[in-house]
N, C-alpha and C. Protein backbone atom coordinates (compact mmCIF):
# COMPACT_ATOMS: atom_id res chain seq x y z
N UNK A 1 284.62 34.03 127.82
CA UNK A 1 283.26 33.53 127.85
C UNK A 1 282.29 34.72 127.90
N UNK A 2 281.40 34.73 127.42
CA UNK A 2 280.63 35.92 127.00
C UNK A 2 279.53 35.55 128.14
N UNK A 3 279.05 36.68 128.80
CA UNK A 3 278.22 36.60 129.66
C UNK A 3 276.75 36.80 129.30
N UNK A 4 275.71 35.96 129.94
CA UNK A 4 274.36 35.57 129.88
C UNK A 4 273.50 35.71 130.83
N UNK A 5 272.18 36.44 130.28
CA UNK A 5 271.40 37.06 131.26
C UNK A 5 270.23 35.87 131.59
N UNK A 6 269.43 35.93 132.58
CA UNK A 6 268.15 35.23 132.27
C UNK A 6 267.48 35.86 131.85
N UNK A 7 266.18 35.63 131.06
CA UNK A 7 265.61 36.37 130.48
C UNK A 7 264.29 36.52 130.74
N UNK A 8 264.16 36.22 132.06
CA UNK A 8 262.51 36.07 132.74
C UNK A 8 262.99 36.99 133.78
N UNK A 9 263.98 37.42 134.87
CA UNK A 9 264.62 37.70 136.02
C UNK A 9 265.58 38.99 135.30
N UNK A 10 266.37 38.90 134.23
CA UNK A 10 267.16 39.70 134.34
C UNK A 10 268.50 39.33 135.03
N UNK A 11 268.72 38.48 135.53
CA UNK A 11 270.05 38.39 136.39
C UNK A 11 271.03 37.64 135.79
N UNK A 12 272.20 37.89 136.02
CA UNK A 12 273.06 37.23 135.20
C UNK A 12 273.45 35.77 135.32
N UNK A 13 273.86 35.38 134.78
CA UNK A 13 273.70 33.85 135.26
C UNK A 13 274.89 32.98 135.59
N UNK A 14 275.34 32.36 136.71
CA UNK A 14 276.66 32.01 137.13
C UNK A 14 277.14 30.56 136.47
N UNK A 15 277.77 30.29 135.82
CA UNK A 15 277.72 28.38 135.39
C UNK A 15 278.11 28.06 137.07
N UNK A 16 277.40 26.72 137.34
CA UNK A 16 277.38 25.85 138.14
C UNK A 16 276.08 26.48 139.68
N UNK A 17 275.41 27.92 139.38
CA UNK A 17 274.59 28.14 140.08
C UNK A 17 273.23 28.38 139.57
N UNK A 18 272.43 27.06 140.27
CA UNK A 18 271.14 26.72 139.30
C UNK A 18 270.19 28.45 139.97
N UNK A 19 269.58 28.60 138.31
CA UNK A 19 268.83 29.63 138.47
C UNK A 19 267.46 29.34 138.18
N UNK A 20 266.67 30.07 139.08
CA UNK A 20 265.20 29.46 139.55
C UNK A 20 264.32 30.19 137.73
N UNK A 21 263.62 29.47 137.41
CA UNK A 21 262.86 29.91 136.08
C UNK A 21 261.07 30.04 137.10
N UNK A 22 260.85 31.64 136.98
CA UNK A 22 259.26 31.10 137.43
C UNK A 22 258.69 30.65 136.67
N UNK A 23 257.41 29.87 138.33
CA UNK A 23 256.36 28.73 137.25
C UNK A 23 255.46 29.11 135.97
N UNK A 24 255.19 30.11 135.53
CA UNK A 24 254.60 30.55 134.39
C UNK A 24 255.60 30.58 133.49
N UNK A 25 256.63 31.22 133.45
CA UNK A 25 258.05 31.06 132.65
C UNK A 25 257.99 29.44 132.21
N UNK A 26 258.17 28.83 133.09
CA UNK A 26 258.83 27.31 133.05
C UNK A 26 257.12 26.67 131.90
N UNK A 27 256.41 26.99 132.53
CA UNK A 27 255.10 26.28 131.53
C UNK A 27 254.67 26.89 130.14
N UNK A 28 255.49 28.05 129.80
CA UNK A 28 255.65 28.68 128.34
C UNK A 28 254.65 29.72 128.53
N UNK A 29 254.08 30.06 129.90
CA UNK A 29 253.11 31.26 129.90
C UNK A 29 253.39 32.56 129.45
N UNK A 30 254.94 32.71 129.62
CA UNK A 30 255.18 34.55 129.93
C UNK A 30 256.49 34.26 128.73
N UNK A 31 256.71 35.35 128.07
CA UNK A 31 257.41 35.72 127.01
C UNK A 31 258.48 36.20 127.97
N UNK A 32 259.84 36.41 127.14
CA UNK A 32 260.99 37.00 127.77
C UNK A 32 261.06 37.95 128.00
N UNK A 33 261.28 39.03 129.20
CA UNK A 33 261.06 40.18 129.48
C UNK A 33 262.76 41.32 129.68
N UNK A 34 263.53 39.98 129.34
CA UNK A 34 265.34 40.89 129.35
C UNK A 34 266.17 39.76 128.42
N UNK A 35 266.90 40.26 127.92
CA UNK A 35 267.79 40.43 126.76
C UNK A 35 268.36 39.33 127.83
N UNK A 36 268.52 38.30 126.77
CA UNK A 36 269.84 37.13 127.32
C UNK A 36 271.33 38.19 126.90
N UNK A 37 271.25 38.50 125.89
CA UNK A 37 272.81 39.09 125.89
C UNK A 37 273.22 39.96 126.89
N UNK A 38 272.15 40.98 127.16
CA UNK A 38 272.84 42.31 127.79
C UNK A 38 272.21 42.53 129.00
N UNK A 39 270.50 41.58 129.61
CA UNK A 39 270.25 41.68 130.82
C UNK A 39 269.20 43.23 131.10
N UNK A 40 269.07 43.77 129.54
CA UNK A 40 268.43 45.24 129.57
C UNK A 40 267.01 44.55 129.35
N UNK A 41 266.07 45.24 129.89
CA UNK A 41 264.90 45.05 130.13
C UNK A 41 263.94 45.46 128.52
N UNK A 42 263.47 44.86 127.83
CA UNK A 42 262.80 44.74 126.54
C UNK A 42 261.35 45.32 126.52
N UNK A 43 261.13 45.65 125.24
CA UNK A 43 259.34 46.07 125.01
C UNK A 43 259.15 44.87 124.73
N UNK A 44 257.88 44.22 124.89
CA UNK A 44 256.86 43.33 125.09
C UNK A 44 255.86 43.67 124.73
N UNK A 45 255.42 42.63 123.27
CA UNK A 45 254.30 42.60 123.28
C UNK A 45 253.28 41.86 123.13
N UNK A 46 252.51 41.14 123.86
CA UNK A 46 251.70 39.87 124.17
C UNK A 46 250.41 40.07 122.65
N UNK A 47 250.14 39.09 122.28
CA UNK A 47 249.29 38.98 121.30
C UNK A 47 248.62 37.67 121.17
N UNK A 48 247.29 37.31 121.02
CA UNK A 48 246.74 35.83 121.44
C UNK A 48 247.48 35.01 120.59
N UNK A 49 248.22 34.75 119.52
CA UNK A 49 248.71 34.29 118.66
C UNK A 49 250.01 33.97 118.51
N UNK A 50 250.96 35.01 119.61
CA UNK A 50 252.47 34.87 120.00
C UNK A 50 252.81 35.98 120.39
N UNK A 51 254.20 36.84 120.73
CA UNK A 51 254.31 37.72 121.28
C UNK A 51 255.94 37.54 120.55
N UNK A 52 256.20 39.08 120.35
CA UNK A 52 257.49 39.33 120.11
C UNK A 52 258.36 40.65 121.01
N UNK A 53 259.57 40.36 121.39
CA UNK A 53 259.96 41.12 122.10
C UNK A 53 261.10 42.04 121.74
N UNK A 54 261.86 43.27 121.97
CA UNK A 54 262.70 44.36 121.45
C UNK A 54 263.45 44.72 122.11
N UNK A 55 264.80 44.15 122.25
CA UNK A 55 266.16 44.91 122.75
C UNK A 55 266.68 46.02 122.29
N UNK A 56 267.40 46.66 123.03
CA UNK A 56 267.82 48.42 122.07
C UNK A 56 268.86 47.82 121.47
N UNK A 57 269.35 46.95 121.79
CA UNK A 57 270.63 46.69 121.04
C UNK A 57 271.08 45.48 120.80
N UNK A 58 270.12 44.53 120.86
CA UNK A 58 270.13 43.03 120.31
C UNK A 58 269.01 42.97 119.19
N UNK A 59 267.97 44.11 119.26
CA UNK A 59 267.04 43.54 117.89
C UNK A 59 265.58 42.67 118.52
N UNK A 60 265.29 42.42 117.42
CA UNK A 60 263.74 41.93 118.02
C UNK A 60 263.66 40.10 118.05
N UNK A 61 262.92 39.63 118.74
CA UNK A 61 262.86 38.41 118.54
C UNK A 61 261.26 38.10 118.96
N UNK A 62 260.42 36.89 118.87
CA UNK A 62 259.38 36.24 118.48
C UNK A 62 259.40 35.16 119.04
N UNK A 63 257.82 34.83 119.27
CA UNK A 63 257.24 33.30 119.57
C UNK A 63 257.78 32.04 118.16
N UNK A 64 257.76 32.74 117.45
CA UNK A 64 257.93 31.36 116.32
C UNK A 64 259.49 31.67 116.43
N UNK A 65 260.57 32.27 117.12
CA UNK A 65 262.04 31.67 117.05
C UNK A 65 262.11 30.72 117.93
N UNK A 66 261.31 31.03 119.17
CA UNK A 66 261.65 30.05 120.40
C UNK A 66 260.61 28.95 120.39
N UNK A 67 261.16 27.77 121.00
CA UNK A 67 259.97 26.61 121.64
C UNK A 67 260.00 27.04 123.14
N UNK A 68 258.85 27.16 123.67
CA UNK A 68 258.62 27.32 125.06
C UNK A 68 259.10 26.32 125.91
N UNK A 69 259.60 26.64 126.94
CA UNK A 69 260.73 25.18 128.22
C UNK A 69 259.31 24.65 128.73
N UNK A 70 259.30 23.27 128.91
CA UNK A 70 258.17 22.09 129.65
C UNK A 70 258.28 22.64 131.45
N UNK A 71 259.55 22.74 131.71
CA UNK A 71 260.18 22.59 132.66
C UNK A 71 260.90 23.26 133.16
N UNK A 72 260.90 23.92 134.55
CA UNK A 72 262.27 24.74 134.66
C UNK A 72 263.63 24.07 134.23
N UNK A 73 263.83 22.27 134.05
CA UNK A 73 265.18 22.38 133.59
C UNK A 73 265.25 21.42 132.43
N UNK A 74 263.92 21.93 131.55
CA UNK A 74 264.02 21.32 130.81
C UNK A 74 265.22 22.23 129.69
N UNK A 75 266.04 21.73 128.64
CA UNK A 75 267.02 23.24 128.00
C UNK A 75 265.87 23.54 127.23
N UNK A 76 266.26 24.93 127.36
CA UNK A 76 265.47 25.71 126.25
C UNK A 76 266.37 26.07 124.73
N UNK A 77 265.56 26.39 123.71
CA UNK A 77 266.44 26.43 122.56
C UNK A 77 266.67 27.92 123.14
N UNK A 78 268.10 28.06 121.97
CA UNK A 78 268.75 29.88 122.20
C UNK A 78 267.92 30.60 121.58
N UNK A 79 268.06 31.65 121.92
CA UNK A 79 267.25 32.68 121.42
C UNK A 79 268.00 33.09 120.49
N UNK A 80 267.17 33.29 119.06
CA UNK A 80 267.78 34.47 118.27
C UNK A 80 267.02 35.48 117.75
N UNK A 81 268.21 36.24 117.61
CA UNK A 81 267.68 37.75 117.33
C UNK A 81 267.50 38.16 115.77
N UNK A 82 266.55 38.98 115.21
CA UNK A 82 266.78 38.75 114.09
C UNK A 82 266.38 40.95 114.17
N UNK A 83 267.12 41.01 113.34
CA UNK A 83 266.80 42.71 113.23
C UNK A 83 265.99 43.32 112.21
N UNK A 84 264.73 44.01 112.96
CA UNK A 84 264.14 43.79 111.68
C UNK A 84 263.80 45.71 111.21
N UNK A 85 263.76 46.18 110.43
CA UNK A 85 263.73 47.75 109.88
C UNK A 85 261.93 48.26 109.29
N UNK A 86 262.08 48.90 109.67
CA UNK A 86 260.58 49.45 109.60
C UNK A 86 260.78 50.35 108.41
């Protein structure tokens, strides 16, 4: 089983131990600030329009991959990464 970070906290995540999403997180305020894959802390960058974020080694990802969670338990869609070359 491949292990999974949160991506608001950074912490890894245990199956069967509920992990707290903060309330700005949970209401789609704050963009992801750590890599679900690897738990490494990302560049961020907020923009009135969406925000996209940069793992060293997962690649970049965006407001238009994800739908923002209603809810701390509401599911959120997965994140994907898409790599993009300058």
């Amino acid at each position: 089983m491949e292990e999974r970070y949160n991506v608001y906290t950074g912490k890894r995540l245990v199956p069967g131990i509920d992990d707290l999403t903060p309330a700005a997180a949970a209401l789609g305020l704050e963009p992801p600030r750590f890599c679900e894959h690897c738990g490494r802390r990302m560049i961020v960058q907020v923009s009135p329009d969406g925000w996209w974020a940069k793992c060293s080694r997962h690649g970049v990802i965006d407001s238009t991959l994800r739908e923002p969670a209603l809810t701390h338990t509401a599911p959120r869609a997965p994140i994907r990464f898409e790599i993009r070359t300058a």
